[in-house]
Protein backbone atom coordinates (compact mmCIF):
# COMPACT_ATOMS: atom_id res chain seq x y z
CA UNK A 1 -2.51 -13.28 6.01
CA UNK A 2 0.69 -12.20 5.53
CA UNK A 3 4.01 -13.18 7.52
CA UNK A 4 7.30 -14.45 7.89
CA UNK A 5 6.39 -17.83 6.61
CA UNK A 6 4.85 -16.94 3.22
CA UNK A 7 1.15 -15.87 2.57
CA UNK A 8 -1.46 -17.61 3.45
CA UNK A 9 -5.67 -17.84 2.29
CA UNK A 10 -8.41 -18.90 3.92
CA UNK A 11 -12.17 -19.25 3.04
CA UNK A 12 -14.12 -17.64 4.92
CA UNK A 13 -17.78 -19.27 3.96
CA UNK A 14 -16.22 -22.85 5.55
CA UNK A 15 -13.15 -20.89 7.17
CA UNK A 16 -11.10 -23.33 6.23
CA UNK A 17 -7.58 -22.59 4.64
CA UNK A 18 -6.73 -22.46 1.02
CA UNK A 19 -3.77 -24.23 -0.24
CA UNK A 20 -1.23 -21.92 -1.49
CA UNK A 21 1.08 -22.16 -4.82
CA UNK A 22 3.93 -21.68 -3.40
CA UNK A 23 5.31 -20.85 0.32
CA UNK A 24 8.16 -18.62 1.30
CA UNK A 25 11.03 -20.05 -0.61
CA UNK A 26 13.77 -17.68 -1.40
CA UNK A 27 11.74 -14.37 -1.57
CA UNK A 28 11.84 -13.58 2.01
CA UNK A 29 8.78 -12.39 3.72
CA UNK A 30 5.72 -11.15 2.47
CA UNK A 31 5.99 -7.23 3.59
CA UNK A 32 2.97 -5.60 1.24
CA UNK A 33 0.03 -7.17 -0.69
CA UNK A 34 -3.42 -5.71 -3.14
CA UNK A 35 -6.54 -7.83 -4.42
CA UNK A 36 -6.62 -7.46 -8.37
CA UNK A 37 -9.80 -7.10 -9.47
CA UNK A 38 -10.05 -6.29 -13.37
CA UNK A 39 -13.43 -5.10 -14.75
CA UNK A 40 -12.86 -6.95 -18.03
CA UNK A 41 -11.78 -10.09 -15.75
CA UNK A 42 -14.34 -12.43 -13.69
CA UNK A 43 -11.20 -13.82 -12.06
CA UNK A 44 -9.43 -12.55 -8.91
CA UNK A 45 -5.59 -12.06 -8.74
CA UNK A 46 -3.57 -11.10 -5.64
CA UNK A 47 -0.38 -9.81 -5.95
CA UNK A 48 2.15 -9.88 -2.92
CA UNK A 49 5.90 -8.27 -2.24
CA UNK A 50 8.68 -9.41 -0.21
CA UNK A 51 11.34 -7.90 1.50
CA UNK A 52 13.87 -8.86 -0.57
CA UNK A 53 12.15 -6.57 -3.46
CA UNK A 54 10.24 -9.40 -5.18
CA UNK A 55 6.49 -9.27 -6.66
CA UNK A 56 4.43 -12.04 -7.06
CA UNK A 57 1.54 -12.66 -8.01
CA UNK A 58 -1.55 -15.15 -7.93
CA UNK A 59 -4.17 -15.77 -10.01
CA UNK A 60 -8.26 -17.28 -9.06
CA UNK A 61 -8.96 -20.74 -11.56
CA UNK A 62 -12.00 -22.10 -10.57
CA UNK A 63 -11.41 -21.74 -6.61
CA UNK A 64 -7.93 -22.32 -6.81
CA UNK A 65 -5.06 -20.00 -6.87
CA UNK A 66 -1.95 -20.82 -9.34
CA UNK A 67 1.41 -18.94 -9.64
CA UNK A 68 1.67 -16.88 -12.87
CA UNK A 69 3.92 -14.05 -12.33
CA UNK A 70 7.36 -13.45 -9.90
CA UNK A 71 9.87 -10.78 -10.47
CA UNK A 72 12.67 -8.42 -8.53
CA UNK A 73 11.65 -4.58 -8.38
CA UNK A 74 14.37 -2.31 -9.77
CA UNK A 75 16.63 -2.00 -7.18
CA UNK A 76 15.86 -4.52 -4.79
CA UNK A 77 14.70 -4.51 -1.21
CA UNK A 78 11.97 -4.28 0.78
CA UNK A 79 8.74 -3.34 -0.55
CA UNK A 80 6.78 -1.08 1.59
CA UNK A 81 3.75 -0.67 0.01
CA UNK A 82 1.77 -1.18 -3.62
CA UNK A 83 -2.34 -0.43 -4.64
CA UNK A 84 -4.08 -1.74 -7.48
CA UNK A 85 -6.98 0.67 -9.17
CA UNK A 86 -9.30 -1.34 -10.96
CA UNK A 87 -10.65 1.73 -13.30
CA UNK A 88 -7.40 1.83 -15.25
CA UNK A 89 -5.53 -1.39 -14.28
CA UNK A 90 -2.54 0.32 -12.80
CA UNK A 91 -0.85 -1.10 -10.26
CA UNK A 92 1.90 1.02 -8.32
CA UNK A 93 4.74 -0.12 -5.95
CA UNK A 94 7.70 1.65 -3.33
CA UNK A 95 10.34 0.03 -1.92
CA UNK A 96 12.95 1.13 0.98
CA UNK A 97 15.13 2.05 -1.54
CA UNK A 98 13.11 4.83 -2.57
CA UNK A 99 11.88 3.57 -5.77
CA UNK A 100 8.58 3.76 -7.37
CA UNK A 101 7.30 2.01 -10.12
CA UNK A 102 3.87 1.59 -12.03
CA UNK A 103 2.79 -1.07 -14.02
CA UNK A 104 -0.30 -2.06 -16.16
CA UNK A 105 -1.83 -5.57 -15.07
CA UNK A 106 -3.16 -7.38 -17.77
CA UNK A 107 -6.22 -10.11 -18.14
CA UNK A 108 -2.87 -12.67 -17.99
CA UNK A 109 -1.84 -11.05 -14.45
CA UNK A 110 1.44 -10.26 -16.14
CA UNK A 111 2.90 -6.46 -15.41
CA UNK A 112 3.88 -4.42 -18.00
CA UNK A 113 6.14 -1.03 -16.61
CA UNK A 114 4.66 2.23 -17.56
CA UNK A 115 7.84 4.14 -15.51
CA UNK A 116 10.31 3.51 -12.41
CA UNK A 117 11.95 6.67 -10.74
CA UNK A 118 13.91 7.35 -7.66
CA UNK A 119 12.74 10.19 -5.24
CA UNK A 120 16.30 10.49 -3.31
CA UNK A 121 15.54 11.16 0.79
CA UNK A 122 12.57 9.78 0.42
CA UNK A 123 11.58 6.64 2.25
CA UNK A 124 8.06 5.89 0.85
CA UNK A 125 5.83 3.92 3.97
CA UNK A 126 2.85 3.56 1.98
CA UNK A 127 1.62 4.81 -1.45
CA UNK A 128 -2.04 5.15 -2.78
CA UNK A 129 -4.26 6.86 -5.77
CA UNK A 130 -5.76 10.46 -5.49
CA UNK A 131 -8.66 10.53 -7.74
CA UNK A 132 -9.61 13.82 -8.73
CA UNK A 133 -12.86 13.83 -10.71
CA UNK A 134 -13.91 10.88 -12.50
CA UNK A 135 -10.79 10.64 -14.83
CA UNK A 136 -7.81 11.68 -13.53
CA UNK A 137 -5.54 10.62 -11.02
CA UNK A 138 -2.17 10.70 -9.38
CA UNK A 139 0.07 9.03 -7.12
CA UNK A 140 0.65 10.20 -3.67
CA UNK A 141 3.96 8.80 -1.65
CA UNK A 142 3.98 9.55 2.12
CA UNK A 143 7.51 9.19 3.19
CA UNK A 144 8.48 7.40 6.90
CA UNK A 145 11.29 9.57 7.56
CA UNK A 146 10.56 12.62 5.99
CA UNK A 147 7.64 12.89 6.76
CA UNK A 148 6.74 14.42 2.63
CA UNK A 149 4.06 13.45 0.65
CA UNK A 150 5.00 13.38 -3.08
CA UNK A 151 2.26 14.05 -5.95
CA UNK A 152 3.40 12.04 -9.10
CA UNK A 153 2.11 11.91 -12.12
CA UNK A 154 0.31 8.50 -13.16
CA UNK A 155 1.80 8.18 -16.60
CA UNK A 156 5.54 9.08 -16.04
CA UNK A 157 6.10 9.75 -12.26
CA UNK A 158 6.80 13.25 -12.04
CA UNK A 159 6.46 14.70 -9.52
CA UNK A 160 3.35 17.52 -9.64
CA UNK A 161 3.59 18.74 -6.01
CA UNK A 162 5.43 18.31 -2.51
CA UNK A 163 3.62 18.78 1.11
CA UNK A 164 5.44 18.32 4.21
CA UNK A 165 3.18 16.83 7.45
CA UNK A 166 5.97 17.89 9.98
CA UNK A 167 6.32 14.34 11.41
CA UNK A 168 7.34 10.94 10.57
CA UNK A 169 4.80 8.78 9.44
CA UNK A 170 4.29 5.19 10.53
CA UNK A 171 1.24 4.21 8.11
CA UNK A 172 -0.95 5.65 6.12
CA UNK A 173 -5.50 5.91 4.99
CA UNK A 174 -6.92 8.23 2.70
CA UNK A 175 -10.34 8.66 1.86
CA UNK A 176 -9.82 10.74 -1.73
CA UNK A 177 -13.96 11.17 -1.90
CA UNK A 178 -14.09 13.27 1.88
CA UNK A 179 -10.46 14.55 1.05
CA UNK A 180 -8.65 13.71 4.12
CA UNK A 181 -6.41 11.53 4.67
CA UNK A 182 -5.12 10.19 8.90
CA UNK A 183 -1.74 8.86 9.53
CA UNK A 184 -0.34 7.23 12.01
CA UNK A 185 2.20 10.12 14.14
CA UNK A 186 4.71 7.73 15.61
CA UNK A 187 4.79 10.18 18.71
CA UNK A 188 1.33 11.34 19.12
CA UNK A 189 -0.99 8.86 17.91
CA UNK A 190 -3.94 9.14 15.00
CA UNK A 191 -3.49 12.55 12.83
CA UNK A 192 -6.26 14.38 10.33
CA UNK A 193 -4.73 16.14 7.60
CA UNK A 194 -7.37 17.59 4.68
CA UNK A 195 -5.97 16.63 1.38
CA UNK A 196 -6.42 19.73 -0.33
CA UNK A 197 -3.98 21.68 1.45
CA UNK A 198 -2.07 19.39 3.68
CA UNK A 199 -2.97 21.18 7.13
CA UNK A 200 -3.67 18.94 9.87
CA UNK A 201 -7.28 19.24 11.50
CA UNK A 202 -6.95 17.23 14.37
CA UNK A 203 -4.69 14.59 16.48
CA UNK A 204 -5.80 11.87 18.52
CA UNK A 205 -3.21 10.82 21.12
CA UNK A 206 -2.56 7.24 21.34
CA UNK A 207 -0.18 6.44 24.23
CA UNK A 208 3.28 4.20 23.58
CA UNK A 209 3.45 1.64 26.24
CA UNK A 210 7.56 1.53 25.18
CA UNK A 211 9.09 3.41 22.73
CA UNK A 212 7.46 4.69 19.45
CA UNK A 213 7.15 2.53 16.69
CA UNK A 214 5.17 1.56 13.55
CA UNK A 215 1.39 1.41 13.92
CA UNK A 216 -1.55 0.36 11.59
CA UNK A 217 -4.62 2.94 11.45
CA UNK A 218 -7.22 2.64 8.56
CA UNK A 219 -11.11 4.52 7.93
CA UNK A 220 -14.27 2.38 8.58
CA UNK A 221 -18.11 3.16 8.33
CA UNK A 222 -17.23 6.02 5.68
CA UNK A 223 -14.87 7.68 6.57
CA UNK A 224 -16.90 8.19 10.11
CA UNK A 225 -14.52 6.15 12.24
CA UNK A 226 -11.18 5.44 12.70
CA UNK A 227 -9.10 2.23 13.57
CA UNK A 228 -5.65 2.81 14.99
CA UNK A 229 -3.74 0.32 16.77
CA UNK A 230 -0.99 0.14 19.38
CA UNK A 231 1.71 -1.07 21.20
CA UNK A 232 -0.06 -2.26 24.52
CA UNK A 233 -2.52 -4.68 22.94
CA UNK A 234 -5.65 -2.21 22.44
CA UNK A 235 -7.49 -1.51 19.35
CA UNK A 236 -8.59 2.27 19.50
C-alpha cells in the first residue's frame, strides 16, 4: 500500500504486515510503484517512486525485504508512473517534469540507464509497454493535460508516433493482446479507444459528485470488465 507515510507490505496467507526497510524519511511520498519479477531471478523486487523524483527499490531475501537501491530521477519531481517488463528487464519511468527514462534492472536490483529524454508539453499520467508480436515493443506515454499519447522507441526514446484522445486523461489500462486501451475522461467517465488507430469506441459516463478530478480505472476478467472508480464512494 502506498501513501503519505511510506510503503507498506502485508502477507496475505496470515494477513499480517511485513516489516519494511525503511519508512518515509526524506523522499516524500510514495506516488508510483511495479513488482520486479526477473525470469533469471527466483527473488522478488519492488521498486517504488516518490514525489520528490526518487526511486527505490526493494529486494525479497528469504521472506524479508532489504533496501538495495535509492536514487533521484533526472530532473526531479514527482513521479507519475513506471512498469517493469519481465521479458527484457526494462523498467521505464515519467515524472511531472516531463521526463522519461528507461533502465535495465539487473539480478542485483541495481538500474542501469539505457536513455532519458524530455517530451516538452507533455505531462505523462501513466506510461506502459505496447507489445507488438512476440519481440518487439515500445513505450506509450499518455499525457494528463494534453491529452497525447507518445510512441517511443524502447532503446533510445524516440518518438515513432503521436495520437491525440481529445481529452485530458486522469489514468490509464491497456490490454496490448485485445488492442484497446480505456482511460479515465476526467469529464465523462470510463473511455474505449482501439489501439491501432486511436479512435474511441465507446464512453461510459461516470457522474462527479463535485468537481472533476483524478480517477483510477483498470481491466479485469480479460479484458471483459472494467473497474472505474469515483468521487462519491462507488466502485463502477
Amino acid at each position: 500500500i502506498k501513501g503519505k507515510d511510506g510503503l507498506r507490505l502485508w502477507d496475505l496467507k496470515c494477513m499480517e504486515q511485513l516489516e519494511r526497510p525503511s519508512g518515509l524519511g526524506h523522499r516524500g511520498p510514495v506516488t508510483a510503484l511495479s513488482w520486479i519479477n526477473r525470469e533469471d531471478e527466483p527473488d522478488d523486487g519492488l521498486i517504488y517512486g516518490t514525489a520528490l523524483g526518487h526511486l527505490i527499490c526493494w529486494k525479497e531475501t528469504k521472506g524479508c525485504f532489504e533496501e538495495v537501491f535509492c536514487a533521484q530521477m533526472a530532473i526531479p519531481s514527482e513521479i507519475t508512473g513506471l512498469v517493469f517488463d519481465a521479458a527484457t528487464n526494462c523498467l521505464t519511468v515519467c515524472n511531472r517534469n516531463s521526463a522519461v527514462q528507461a533502465f535495465v534492472v539487473d539480478t542485483k536490483m541495481e538500474l542501469h540507464q539505457l536513455f532519458s529524454v524530455i517530451i516538452d508539453n507533455h505531462l505523462p499520467k501513466a506510461i506502459t509497454f505496447h507489445h507488438v508480436g512476440s519481440k518487439h515493443k515500445d513505450i506509450l506515454t499518455f499525457g494528463m493535460h494534453d491529452g497525447f499519447i507518445h510512441m517511443l522507441c524502447v532503446t533510445d526514446g524516440v518518438i515513432q508516433r503521436t495520437q491525440n484522445t481529445g481529452t485530458k486523461i486522469g489514468n490509464v489500462a491497456l490490454n496490448s493482446r485485445k488492442g484497446v486501451f480505456c482511460i479515465d475522461d476526467i469529464f465523462q467517465g470510463v473511455a474505449i479507444y482501439r489501439l491501432d488507430t486511436g479512435t474511441r469506441t465507446r464512453t461510459y459516463t461516470v457522474q462527479n459528485a463535485k468537481t472533476a478530478r483524478l480517477k483510477a480505472v483498470t481491466f479485469a476478467e480479460d479484458c471483459s470488465l472494467i473497474i472505474a472508480a469515483s468521487d462519491h464512494g462507488i466502485v463502477h
